[in-house]
PDB file of N, CA and C in Angstrom:
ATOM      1  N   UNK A   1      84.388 -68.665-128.307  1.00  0.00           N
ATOM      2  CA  UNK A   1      83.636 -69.864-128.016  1.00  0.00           C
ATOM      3  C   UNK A   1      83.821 -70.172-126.532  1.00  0.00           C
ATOM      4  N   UNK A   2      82.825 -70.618-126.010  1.00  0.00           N
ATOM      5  CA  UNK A   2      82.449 -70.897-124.432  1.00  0.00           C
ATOM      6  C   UNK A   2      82.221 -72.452-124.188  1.00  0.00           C
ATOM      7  N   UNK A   3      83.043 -73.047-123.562  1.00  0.00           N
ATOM      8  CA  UNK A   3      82.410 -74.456-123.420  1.00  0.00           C
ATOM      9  C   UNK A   3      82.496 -74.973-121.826  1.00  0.00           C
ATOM     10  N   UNK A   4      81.514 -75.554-121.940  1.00  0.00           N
ATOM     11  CA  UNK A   4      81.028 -75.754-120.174  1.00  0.00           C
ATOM     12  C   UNK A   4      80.732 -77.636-120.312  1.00  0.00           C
ATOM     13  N   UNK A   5      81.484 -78.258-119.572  1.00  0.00           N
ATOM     14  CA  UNK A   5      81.963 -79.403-119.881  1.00  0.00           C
ATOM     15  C   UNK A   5      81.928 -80.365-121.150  1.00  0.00           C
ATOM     16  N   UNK A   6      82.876 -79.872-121.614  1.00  0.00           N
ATOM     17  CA  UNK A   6      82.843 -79.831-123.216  1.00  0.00           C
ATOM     18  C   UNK A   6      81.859 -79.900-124.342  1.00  0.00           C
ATOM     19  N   UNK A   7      80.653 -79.340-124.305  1.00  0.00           N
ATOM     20  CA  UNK A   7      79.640 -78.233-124.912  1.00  0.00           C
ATOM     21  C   UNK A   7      80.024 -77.281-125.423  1.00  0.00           C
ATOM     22  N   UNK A   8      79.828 -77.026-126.627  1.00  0.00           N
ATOM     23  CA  UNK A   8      79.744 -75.542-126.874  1.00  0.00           C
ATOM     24  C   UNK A   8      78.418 -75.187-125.822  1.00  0.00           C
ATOM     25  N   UNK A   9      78.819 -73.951-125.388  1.00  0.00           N
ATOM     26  CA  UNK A   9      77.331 -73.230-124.651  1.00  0.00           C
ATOM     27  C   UNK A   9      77.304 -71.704-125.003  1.00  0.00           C
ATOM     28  N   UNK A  10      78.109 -71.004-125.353  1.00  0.00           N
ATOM     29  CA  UNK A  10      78.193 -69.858-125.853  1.00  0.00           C
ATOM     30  C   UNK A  10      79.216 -69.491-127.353  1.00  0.00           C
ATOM     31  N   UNK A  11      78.922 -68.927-128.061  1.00  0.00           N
ATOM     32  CA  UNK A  11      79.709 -68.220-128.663  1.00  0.00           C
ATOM     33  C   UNK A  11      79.570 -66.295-128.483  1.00  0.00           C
ATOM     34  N   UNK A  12      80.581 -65.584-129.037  1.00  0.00           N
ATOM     35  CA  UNK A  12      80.119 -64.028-128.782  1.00  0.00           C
ATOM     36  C   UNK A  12      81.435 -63.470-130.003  1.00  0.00           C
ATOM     37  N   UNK A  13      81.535 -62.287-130.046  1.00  0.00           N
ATOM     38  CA  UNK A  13      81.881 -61.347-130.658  1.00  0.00           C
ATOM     39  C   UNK A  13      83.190 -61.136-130.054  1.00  0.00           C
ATOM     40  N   UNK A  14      84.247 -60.485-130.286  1.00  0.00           N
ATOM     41  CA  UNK A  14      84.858 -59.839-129.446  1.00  0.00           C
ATOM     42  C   UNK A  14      84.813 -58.640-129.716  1.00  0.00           C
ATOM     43  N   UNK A  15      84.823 -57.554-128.847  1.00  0.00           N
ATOM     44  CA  UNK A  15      84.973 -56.176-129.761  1.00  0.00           C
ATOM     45  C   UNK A  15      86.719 -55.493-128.976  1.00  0.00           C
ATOM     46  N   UNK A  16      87.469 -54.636-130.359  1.00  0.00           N
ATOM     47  CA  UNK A  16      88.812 -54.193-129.761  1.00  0.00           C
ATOM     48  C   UNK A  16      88.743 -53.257-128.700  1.00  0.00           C
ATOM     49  N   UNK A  17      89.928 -53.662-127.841  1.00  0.00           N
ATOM     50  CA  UNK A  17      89.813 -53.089-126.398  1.00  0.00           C
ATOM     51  C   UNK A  17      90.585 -51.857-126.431  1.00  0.00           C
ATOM     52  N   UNK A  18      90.902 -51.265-127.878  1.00  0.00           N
ATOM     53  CA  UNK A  18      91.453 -49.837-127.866  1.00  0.00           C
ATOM     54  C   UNK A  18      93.372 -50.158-127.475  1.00  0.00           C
ATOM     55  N   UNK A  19      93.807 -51.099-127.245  1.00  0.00           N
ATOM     56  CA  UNK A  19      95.258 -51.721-127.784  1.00  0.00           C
ATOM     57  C   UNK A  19      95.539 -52.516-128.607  1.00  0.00           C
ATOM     58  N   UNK A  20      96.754 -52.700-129.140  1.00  0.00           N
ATOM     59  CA  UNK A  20      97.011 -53.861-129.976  1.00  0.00           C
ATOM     60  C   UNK A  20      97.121 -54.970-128.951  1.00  0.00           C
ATOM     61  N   UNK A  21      95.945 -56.188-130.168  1.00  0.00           N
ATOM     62  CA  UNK A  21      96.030 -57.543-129.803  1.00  0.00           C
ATOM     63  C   UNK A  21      95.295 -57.644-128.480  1.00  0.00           C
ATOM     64  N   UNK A  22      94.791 -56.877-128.132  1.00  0.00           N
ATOM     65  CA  UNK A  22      93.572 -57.014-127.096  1.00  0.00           C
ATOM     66  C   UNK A  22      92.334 -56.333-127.696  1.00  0.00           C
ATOM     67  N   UNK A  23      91.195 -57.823-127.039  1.00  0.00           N
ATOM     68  CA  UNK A  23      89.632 -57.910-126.987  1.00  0.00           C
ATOM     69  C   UNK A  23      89.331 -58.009-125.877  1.00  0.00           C
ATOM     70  N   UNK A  24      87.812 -57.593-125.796  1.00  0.00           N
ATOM     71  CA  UNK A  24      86.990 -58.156-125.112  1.00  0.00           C
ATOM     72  C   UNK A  24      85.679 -58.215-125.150  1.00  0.00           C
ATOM     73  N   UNK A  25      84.677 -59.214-123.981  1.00  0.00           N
ATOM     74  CA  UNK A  25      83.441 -58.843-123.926  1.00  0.00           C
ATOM     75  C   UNK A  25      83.329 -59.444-122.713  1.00  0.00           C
ATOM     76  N   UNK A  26      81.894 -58.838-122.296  1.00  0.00           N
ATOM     77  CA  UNK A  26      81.122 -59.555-121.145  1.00  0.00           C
ATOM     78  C   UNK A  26      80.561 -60.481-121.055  1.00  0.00           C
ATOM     79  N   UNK A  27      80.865 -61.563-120.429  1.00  0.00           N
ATOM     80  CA  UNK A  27      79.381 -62.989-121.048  1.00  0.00           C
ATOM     81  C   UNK A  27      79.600 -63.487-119.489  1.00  0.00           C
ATOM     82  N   UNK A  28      77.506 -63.439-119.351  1.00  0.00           N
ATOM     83  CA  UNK A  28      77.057 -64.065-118.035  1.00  0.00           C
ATOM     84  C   UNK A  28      77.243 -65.158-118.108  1.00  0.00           C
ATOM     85  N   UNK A  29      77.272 -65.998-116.929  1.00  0.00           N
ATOM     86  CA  UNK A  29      77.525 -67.436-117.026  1.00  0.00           C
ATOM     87  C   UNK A  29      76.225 -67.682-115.558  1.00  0.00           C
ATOM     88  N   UNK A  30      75.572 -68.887-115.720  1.00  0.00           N
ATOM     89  CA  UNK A  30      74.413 -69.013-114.933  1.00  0.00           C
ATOM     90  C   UNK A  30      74.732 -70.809-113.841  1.00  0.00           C
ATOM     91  N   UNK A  31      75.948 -71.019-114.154  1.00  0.00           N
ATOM     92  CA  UNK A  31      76.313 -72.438-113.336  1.00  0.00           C
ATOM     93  C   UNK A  31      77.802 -72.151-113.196  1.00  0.00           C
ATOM     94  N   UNK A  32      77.826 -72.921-111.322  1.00  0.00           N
ATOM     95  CA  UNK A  32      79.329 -72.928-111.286  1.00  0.00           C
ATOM     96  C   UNK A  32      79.993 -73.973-112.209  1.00  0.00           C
ATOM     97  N   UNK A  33      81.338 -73.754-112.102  1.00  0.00           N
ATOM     98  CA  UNK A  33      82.060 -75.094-112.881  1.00  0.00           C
ATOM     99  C   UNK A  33      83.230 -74.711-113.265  1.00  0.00           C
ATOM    100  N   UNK A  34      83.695 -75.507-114.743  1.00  0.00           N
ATOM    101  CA  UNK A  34      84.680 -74.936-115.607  1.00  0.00           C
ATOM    102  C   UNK A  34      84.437 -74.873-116.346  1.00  0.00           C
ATOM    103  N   UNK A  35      85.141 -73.719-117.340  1.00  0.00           N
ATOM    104  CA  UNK A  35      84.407 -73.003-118.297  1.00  0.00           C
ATOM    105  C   UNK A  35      85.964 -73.266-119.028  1.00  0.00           C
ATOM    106  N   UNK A  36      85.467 -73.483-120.821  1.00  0.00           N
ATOM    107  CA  UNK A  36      87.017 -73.428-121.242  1.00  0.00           C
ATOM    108  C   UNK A  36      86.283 -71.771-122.390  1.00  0.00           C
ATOM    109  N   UNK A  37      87.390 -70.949-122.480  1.00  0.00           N
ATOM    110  CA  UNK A  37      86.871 -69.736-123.650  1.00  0.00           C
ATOM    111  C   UNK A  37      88.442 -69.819-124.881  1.00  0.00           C
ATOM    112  N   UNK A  38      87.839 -70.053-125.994  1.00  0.00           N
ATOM    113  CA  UNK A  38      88.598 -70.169-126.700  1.00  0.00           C
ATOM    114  C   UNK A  38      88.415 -68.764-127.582  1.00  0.00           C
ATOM    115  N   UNK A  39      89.732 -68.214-127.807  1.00  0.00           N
ATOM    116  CA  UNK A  39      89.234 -67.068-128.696  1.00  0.00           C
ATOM    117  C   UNK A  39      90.109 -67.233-130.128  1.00  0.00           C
ATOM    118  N   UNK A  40      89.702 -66.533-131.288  1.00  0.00           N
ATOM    119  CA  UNK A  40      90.199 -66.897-132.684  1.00  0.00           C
ATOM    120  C   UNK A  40      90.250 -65.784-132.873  1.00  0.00           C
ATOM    121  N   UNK A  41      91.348 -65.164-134.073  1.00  0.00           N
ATOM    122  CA  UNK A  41      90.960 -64.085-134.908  1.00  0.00           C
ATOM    123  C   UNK A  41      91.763 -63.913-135.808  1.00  0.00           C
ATOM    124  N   UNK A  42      91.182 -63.725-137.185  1.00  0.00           N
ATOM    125  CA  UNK A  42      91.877 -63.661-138.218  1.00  0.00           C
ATOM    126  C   UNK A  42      91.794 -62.444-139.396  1.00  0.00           C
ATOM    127  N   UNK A  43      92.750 -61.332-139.555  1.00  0.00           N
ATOM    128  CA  UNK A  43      93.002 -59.937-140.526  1.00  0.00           C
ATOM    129  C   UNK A  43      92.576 -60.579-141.733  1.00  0.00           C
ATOM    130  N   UNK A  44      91.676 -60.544-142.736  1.00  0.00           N
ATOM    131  CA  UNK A  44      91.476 -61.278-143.817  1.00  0.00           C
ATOM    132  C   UNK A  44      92.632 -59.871-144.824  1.00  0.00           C
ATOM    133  N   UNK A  45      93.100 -59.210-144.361  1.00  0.00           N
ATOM    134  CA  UNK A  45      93.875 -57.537-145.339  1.00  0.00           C
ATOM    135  C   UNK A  45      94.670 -57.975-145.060  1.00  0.00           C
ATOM    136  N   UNK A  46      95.590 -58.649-144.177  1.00  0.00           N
ATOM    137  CA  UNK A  46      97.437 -58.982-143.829  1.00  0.00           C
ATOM    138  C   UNK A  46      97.196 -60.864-143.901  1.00  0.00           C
ATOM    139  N   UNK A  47      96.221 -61.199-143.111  1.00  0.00           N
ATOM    140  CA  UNK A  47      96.132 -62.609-143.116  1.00  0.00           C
ATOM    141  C   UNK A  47      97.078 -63.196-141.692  1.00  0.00           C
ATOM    142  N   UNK A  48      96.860 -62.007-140.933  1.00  0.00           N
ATOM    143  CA  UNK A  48      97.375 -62.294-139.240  1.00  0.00           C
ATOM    144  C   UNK A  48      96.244 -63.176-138.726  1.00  0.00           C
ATOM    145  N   UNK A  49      96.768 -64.264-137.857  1.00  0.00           N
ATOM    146  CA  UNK A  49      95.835 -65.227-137.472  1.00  0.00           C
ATOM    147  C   UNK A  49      96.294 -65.044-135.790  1.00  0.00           C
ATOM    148  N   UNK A  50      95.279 -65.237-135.011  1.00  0.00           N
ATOM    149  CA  UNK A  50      95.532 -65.607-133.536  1.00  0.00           C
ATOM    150  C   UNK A  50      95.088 -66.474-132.966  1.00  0.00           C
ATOM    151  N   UNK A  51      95.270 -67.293-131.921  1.00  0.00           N
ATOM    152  CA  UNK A  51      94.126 -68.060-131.243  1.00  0.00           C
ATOM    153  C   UNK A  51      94.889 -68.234-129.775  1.00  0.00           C
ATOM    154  N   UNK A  52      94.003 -68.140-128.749  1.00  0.00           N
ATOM    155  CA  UNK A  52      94.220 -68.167-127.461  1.00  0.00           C
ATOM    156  C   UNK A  52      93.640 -69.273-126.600  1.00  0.00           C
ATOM    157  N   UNK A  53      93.769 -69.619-125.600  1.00  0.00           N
ATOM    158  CA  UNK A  53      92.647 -70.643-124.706  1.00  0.00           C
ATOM    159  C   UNK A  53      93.136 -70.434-123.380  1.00  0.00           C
ATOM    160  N   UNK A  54      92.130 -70.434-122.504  1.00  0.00           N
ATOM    161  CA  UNK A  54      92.149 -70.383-120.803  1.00  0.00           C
ATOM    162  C   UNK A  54      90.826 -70.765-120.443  1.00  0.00           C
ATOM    163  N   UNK A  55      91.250 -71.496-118.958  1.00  0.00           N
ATOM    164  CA  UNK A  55      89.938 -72.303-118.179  1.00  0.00           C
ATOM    165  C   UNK A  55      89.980 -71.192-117.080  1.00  0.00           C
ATOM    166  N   UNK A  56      88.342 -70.904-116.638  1.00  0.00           N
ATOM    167  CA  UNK A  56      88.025 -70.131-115.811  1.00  0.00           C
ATOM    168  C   UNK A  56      87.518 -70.818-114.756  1.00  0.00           C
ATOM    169  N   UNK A  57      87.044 -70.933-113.149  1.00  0.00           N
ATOM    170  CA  UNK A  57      86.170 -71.653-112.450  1.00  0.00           C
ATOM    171  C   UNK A  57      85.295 -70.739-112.080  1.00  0.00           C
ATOM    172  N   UNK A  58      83.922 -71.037-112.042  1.00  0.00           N
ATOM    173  CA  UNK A  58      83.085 -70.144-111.614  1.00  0.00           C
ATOM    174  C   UNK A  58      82.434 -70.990-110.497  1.00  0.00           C
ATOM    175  N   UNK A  59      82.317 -70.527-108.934  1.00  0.00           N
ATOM    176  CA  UNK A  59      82.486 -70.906-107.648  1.00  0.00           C
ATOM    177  C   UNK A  59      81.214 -70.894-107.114  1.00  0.00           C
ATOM    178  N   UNK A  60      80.132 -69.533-107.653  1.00  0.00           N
ATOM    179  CA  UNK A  60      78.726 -69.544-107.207  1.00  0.00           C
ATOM    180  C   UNK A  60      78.090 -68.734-108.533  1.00  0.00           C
TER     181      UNK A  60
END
């Protein structure tokens, strides 16, 4: 989830980045600012849960 002054404005997928406990994806962003990306993920086979959060600034 993508939020651009507290909006949701995006959601996306993550796909595995070929290590444990790392994702990723690409997502354009079209305004400077701050951006908060919250990421979730949950093994429904073990019932491992994660969740992360970091603010990005985008300058131009």
């Amino acid at each position: 989830m993508i939020r651009y002054n507290g909006e949701i404005v995006n959601t996306v997928t993550l796909s595995y980045s070929g290590e444990t406990s790392k994702f990723s994806q690409n997502v354009q962003v079209t305004k400077p600012g701050w951006y908060e990306i919250i990421g979730y993920a949950f093994d429904p086979q073990t019932g491992n849960t994660g969740v992360d959060r970091t603010t990005v600034i985008v300058t131009q």
